[in-house]
N, C-alpha and C. Protein backbone atom coordinates (compact mmCIF):
# COMPACT_ATOMS: atom_id res chain seq x y z
N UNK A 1 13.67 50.84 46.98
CA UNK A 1 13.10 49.64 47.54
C UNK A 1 12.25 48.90 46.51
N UNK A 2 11.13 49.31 45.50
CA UNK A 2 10.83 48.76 44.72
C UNK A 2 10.80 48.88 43.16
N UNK A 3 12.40 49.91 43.08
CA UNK A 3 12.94 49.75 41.54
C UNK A 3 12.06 50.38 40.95
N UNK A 4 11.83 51.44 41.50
CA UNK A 4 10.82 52.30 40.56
C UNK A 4 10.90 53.96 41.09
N UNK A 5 10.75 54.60 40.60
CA UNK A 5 10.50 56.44 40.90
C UNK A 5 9.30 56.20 41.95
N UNK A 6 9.42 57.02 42.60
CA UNK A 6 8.53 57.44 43.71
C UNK A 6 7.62 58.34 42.78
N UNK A 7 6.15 58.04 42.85
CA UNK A 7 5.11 58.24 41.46
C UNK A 7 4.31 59.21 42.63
N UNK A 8 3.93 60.45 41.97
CA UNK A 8 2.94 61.27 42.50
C UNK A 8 2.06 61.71 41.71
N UNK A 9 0.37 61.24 42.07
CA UNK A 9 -0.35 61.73 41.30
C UNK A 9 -1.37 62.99 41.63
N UNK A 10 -1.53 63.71 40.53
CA UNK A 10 -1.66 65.44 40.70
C UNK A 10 -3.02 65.46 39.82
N UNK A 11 -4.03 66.08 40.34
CA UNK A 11 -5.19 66.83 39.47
C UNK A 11 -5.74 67.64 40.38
N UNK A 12 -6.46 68.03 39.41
CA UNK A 12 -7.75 69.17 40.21
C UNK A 12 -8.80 69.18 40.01
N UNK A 13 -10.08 69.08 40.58
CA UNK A 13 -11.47 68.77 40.08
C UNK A 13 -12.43 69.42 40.79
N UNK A 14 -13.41 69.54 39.87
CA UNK A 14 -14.62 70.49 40.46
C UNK A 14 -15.28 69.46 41.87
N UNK A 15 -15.98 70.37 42.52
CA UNK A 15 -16.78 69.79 44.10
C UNK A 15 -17.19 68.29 43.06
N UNK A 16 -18.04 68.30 42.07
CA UNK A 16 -18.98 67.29 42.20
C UNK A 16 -17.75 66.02 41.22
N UNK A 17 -16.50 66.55 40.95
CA UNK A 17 -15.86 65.05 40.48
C UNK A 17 -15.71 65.21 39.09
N UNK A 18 -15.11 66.76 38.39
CA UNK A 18 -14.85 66.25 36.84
C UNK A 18 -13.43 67.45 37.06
N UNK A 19 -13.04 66.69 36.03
CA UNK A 19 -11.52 67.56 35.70
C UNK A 19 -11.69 68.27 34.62
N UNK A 20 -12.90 68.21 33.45
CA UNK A 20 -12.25 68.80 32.40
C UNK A 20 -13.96 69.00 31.62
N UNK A 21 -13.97 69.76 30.99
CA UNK A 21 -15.55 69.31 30.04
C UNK A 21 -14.99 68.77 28.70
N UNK A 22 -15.79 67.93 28.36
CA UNK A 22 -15.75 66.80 26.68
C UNK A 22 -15.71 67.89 26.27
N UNK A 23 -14.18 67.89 25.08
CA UNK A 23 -13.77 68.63 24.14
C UNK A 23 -13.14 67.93 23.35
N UNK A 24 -12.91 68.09 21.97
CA UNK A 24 -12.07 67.90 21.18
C UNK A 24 -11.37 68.69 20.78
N UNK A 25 -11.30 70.09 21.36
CA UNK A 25 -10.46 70.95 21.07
C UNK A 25 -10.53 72.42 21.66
N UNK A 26 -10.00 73.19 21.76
CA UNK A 26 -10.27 74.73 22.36
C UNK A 26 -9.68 74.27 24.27
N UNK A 27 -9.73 75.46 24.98
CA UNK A 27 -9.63 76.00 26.15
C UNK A 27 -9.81 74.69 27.08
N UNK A 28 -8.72 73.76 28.22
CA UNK A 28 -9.16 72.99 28.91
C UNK A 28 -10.21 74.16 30.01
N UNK A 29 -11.04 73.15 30.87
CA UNK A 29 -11.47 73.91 32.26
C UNK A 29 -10.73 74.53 33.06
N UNK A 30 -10.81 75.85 33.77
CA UNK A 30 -10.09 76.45 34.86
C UNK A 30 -10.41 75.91 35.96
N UNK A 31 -9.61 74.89 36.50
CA UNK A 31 -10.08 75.24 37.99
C UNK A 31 -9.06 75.37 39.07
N UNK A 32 -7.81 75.31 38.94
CA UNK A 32 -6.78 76.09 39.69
C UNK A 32 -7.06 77.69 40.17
N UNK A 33 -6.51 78.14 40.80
CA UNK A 33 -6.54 79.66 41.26
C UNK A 33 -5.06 79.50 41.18
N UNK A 34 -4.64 81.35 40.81
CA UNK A 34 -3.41 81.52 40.49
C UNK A 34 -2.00 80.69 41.60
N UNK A 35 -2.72 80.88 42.73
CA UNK A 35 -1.85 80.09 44.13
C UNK A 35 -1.75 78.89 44.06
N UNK A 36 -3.10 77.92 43.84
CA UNK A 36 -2.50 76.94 43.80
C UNK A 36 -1.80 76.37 42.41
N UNK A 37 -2.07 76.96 41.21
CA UNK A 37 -0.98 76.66 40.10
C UNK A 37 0.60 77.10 40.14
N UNK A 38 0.90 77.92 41.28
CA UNK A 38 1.90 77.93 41.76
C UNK A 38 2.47 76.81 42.32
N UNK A 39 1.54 76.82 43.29
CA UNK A 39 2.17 75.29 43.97
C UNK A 39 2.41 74.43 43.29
N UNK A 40 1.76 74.10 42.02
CA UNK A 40 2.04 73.12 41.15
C UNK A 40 3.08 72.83 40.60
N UNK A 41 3.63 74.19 40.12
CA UNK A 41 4.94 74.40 39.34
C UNK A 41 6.18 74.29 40.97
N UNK A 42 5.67 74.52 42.05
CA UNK A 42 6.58 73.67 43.10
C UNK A 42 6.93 72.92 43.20
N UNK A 43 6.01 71.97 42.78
CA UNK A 43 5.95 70.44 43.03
C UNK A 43 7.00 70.21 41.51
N UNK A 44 6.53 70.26 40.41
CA UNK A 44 7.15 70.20 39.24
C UNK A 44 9.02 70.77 39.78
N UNK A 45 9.11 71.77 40.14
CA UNK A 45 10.93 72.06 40.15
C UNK A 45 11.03 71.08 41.25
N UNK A 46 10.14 70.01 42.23
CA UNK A 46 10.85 69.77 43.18
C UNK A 46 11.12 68.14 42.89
N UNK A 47 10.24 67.38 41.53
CA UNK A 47 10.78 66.67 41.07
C UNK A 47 11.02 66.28 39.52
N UNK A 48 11.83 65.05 39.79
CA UNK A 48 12.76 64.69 38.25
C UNK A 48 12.08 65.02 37.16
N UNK A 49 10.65 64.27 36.95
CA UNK A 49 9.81 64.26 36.04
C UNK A 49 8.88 64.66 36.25
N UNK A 50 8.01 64.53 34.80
CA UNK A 50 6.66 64.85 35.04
C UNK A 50 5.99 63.63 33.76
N UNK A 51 4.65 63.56 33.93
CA UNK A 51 4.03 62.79 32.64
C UNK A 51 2.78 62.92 32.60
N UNK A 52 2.04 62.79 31.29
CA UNK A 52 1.10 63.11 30.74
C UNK A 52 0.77 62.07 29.96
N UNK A 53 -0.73 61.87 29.82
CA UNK A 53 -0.81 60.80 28.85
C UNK A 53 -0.99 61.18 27.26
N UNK A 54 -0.95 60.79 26.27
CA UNK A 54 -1.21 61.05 24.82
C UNK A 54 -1.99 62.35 24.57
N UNK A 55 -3.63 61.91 25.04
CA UNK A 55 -4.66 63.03 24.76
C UNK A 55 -4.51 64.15 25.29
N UNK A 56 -3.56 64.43 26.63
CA UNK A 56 -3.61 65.87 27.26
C UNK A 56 -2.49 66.26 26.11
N UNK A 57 -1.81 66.03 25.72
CA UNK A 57 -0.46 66.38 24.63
C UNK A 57 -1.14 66.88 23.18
N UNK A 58 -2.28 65.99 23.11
CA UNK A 58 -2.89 66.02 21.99
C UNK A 58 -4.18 67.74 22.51
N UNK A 59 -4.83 67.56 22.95
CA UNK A 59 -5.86 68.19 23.56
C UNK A 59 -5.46 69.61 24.37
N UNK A 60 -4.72 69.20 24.85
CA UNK A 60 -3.76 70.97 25.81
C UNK A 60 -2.36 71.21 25.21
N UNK A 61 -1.57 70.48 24.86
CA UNK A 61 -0.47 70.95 24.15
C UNK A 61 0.76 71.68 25.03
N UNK A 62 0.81 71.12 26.37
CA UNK A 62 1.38 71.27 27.29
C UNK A 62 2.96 71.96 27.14
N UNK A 63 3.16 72.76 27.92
CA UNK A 63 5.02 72.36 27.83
C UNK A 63 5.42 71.76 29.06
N UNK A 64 4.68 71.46 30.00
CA UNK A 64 5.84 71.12 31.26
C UNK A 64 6.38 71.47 31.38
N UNK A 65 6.98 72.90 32.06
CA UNK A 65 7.90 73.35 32.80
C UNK A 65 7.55 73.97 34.05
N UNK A 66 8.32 74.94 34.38
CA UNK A 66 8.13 74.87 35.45
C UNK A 66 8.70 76.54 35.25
N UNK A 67 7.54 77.52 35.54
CA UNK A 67 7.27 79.11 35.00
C UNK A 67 6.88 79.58 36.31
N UNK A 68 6.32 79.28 37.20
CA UNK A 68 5.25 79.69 38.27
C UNK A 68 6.33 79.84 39.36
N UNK A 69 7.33 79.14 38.98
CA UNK A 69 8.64 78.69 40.61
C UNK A 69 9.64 78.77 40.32
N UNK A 70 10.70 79.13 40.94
CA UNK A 70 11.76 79.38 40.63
C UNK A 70 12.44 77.68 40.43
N UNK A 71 13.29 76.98 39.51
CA UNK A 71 13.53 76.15 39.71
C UNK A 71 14.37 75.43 38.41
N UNK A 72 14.56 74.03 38.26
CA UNK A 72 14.43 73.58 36.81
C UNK A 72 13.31 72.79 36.34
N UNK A 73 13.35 73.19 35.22
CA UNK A 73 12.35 71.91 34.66
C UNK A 73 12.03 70.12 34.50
N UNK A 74 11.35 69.64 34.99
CA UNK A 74 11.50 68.12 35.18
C UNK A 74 11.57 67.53 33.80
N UNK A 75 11.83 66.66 33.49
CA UNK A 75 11.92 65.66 32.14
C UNK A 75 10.58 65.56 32.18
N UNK A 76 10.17 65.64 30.78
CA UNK A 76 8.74 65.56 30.65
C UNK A 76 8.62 63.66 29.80
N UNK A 77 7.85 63.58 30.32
CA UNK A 77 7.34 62.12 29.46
C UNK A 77 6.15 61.84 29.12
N UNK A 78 5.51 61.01 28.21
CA UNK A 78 4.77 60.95 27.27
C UNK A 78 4.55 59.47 27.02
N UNK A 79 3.12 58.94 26.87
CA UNK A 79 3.37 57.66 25.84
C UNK A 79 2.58 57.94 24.46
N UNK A 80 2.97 57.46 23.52
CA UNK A 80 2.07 57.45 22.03
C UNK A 80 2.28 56.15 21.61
N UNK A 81 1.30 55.37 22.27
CA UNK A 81 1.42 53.93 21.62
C UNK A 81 0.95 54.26 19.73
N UNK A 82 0.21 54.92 19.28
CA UNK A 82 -0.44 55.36 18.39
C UNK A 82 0.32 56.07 16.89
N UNK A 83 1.55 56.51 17.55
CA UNK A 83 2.21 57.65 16.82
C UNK A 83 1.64 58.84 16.18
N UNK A 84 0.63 59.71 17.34
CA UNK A 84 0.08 60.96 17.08
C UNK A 84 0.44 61.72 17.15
N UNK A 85 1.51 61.53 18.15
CA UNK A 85 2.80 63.44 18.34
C UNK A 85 3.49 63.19 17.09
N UNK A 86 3.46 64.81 16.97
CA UNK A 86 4.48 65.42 15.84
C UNK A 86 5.45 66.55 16.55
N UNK A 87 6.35 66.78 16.09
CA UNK A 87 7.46 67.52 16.60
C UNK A 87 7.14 68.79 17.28
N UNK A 88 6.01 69.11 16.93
CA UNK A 88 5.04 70.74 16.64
C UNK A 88 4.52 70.27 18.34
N UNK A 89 4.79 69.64 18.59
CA UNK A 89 3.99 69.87 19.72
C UNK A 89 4.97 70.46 21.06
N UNK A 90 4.42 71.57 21.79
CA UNK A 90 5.13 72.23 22.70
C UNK A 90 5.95 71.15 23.56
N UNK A 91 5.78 70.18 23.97
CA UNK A 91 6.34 68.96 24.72
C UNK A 91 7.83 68.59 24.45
N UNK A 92 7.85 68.89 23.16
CA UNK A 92 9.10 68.57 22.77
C UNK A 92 10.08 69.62 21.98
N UNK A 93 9.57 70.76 22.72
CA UNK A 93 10.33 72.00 23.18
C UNK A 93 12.36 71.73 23.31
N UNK A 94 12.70 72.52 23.17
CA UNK A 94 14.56 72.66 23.61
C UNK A 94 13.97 73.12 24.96
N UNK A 95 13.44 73.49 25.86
CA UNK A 95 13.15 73.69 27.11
C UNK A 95 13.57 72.27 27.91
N UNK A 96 13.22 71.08 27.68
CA UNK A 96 13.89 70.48 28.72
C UNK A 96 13.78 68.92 27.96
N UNK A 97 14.58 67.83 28.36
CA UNK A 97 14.47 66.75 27.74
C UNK A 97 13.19 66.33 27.84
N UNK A 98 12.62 65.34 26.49
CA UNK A 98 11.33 64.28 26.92
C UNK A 98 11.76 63.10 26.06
N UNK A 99 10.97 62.36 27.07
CA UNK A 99 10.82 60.71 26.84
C UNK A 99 9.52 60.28 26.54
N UNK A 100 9.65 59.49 25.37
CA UNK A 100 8.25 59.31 24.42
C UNK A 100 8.55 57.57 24.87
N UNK A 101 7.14 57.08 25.26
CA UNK A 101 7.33 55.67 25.30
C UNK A 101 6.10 55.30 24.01
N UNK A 102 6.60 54.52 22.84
CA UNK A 102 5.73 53.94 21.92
C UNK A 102 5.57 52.86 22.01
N UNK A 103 6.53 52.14 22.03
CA UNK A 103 6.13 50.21 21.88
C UNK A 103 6.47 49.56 22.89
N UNK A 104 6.85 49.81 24.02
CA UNK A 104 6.35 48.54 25.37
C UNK A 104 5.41 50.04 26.21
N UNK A 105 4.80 49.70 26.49
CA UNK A 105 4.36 50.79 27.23
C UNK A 105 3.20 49.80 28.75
N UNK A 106 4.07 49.10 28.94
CA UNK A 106 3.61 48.40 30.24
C UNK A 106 4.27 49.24 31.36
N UNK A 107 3.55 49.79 32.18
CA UNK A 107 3.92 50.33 33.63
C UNK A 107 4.96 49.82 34.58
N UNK A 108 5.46 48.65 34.26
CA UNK A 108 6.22 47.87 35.18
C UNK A 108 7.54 48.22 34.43
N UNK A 109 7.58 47.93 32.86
CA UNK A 109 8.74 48.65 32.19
C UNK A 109 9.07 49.76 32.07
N UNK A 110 7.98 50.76 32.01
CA UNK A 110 8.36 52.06 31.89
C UNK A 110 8.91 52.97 33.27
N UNK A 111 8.78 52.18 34.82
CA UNK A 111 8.92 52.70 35.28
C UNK A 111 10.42 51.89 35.69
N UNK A 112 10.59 50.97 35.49
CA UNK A 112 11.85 49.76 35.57
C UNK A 112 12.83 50.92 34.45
N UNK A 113 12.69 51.60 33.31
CA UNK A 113 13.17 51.95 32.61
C UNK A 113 13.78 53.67 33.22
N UNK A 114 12.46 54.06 33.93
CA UNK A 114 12.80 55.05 34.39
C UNK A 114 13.90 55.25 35.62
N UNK A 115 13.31 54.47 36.22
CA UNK A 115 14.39 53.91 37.62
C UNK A 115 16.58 53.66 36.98
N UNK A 116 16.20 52.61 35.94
CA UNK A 116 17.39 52.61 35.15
C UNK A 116 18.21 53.98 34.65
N UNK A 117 17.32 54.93 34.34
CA UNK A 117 17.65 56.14 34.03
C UNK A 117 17.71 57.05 35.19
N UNK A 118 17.62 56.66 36.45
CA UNK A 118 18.12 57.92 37.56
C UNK A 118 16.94 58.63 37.78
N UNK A 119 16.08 58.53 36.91
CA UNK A 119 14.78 59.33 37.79
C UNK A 119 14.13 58.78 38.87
N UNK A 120 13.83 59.25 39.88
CA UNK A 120 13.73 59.14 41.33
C UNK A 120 12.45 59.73 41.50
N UNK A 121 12.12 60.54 41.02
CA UNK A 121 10.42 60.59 41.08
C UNK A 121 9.75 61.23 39.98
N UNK A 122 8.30 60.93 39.82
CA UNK A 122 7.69 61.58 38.47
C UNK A 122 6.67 61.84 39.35
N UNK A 123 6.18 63.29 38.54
CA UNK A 123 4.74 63.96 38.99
C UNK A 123 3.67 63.76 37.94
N UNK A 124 3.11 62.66 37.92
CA UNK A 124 1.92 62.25 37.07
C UNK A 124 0.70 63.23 37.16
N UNK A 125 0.55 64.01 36.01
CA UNK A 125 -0.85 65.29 35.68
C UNK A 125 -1.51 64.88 35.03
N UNK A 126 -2.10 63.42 34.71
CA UNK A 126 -3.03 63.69 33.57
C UNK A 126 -2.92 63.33 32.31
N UNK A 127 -4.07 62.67 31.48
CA UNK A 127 -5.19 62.91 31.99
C UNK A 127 -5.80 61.62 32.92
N UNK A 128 -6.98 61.64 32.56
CA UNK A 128 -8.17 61.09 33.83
C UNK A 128 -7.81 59.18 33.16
N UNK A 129 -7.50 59.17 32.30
CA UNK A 129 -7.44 57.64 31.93
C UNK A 129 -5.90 57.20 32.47
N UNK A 130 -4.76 58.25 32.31
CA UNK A 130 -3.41 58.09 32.61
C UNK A 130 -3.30 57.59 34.29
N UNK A 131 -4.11 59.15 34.97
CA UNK A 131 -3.93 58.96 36.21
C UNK A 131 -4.81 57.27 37.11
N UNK A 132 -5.74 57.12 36.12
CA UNK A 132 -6.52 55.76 36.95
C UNK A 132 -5.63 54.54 36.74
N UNK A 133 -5.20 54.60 35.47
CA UNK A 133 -4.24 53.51 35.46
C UNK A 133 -3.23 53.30 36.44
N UNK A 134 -2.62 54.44 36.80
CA UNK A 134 -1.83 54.06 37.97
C UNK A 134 -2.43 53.36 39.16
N UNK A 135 -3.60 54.23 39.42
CA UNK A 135 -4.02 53.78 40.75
C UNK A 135 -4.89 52.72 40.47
N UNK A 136 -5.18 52.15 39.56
CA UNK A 136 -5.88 50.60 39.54
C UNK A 136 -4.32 49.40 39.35
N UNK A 137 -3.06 49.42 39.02
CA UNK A 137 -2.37 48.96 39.16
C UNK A 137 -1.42 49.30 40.58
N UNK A 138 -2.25 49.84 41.57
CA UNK A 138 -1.31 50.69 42.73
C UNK A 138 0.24 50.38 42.69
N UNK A 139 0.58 51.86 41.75
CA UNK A 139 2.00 51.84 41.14
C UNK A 139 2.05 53.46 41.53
N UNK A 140 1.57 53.62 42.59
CA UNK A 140 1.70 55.29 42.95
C UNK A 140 1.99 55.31 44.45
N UNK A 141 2.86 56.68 44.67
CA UNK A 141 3.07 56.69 46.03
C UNK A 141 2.04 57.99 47.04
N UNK A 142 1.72 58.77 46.32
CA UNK A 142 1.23 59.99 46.90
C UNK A 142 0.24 60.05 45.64
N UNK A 143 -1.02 60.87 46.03
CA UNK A 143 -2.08 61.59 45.13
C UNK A 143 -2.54 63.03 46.09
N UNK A 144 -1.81 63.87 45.04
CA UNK A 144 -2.71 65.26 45.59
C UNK A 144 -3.74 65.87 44.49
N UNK A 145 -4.45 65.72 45.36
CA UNK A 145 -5.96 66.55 44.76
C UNK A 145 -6.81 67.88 45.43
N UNK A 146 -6.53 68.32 44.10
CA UNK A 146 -7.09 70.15 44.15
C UNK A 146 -8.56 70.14 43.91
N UNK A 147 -9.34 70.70 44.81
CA UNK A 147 -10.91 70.62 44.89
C UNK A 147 -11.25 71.69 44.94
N UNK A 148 -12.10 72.34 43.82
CA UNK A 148 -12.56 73.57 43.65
C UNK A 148 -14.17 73.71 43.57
N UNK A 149 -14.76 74.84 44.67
CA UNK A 149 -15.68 74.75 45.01
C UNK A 149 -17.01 75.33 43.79
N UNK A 150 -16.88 74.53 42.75
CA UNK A 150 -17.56 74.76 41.25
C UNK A 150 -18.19 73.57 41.22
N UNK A 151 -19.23 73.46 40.45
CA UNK A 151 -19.64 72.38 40.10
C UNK A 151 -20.05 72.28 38.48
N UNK A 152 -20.12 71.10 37.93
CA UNK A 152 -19.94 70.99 36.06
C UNK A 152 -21.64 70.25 35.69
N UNK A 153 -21.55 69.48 36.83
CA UNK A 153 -22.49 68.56 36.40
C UNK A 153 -22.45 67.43 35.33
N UNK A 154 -21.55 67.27 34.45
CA UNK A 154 -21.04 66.57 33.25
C UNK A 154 -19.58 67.11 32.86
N UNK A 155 -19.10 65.89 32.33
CA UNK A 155 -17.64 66.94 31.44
C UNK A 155 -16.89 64.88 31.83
N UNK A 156 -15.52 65.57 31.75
CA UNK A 156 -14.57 64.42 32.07
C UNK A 156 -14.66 64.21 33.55
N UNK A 157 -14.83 63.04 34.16
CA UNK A 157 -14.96 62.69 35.24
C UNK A 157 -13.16 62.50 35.85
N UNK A 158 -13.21 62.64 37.00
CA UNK A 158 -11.99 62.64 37.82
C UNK A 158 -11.07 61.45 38.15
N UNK A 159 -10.32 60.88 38.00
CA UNK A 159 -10.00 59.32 38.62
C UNK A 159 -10.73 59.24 40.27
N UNK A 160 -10.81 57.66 40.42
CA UNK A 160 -11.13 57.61 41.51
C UNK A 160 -10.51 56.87 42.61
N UNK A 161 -9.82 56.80 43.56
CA UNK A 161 -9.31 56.65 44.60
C UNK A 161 -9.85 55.38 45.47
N UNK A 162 -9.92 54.53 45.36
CA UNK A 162 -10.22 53.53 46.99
C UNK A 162 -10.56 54.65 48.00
N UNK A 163 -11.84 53.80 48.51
CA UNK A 163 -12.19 54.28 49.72
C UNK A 163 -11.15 54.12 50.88
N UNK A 164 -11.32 55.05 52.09
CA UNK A 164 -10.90 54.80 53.29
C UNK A 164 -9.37 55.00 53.37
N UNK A 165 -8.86 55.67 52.13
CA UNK A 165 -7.27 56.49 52.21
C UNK A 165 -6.97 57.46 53.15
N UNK A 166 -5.53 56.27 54.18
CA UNK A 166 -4.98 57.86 54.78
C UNK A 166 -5.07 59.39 54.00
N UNK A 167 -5.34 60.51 54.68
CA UNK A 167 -5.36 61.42 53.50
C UNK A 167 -4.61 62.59 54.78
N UNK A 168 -3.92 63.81 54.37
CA UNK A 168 -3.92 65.04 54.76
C UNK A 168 -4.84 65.87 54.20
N UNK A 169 -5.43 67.15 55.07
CA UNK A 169 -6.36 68.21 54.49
C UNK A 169 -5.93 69.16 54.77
N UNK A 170 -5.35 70.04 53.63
CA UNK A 170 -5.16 71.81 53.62
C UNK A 170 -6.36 72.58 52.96
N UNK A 171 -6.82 73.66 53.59
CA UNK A 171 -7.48 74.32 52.70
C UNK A 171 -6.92 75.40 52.43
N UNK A 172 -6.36 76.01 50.61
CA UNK A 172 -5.55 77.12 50.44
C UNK A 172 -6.77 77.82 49.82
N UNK A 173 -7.30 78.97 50.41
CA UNK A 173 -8.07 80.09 49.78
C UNK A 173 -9.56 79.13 49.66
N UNK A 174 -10.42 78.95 48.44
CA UNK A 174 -11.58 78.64 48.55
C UNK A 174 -11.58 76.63 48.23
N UNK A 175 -10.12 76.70 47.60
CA UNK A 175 -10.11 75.30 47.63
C UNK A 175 -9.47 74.25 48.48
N UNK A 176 -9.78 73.03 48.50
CA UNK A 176 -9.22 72.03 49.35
C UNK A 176 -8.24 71.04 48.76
N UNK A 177 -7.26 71.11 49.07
CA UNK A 177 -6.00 69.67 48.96
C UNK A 177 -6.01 68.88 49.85
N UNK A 178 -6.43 67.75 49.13
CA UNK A 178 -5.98 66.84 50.07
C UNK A 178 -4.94 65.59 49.12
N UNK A 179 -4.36 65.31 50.24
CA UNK A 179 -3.26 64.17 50.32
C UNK A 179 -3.42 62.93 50.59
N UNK A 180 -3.55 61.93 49.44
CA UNK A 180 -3.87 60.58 49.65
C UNK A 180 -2.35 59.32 49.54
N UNK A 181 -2.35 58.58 50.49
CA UNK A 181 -1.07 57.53 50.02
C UNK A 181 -2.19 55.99 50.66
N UNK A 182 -1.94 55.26 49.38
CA UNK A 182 -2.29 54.17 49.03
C UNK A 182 -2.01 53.47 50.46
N UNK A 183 -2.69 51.87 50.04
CA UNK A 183 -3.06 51.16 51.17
C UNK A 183 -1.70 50.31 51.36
N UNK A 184 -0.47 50.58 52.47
CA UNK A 184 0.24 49.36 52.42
C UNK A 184 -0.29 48.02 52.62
N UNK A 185 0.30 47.24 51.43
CA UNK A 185 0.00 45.77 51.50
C UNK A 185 1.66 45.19 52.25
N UNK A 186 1.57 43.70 52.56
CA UNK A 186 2.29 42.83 54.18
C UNK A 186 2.38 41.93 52.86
């Protein structure tokens, strides 16, 4: 209907609102529990893609796959307006195709591009600048967020959501998911 992948956005954040502590390098924050990083890698075999922005590639060194679930691995994607990835980076693994966007990297093309290519949905992880962009251009269909009952007090702050979102609430073990879908606009 609107020529684009059905976009789901995915994080996890401490009670008081950060995903990550300021690093330039070493160990991201834990705040998954082994169950719900399962679920994650669910979500990952259950769609096409996945994407990440530059610095989590740069900073965590990701592979995107999908280890936790029985399944295949989604196409991983990437932008480097910058040209900071090097081959060395786990992302671009023989584990599964990726798509590097460098020089248009407007949201309306990349997902017009993706759509062109048969992907039908992407699971957007991150990071905190990747995921807001979506939702300040509301170019997303679903946001699930993992809430872990920790608090940081400082670190990387979480994207933030419009008030007053339909939401679903599960609580798995000590943390809370909830399920946000954007405001239809008429």
């Amino acid at each position: 209907e609107q020529h684009r992948p059905y976009v789901i956005l995915k994080w996890a954040q401490t009670a008081d609102g950060y995903i990550d502590i300021v690093r330039d390098a070493g160990e991201p924050l834990t705040i998954s529990t082994p169950l719900t990083k399962q679920l994650v890698h669910q979500q990952r075999a259950e769609n096409m893609a996945i994407m990440v922005g530059t610095k989590t590639v740069l900073l965590d060194n990701p592979r995107l796959l999908t280890t936790r679930w029985s399944g295949r691995n989604p196409i991983r994607i990437t932008l480097d307006r910058h040209g900071r990835l090097t081959p060395d980076y786990r992302i671009f693994s023989e584990d599964a195709p990726t798509i590097v966007y460098r020089d248009n990297t407007d949201w309306h093309f990349i997902l017009q591009d993706l759509a062109q290519r048969n992907i039908h949905s992407v699971l957007v992880e991150g990071g905190t600048t990747l995921l807001q962009s979506f939702i300040d251009a509301n170019l997303w269909d679903e946001a699930h967020v993992e809430t872990a009952p920790i608090t940081l007090e400082e670190g990387v702050k979480a994207p933030i959501l419009p008030d007053g979102l339909p939401k679903e609430t599960t609580q798995i073990g000590t943390h809370r998911k909830e399920i946000y879908q954007p405001r239809k606009t008429t």
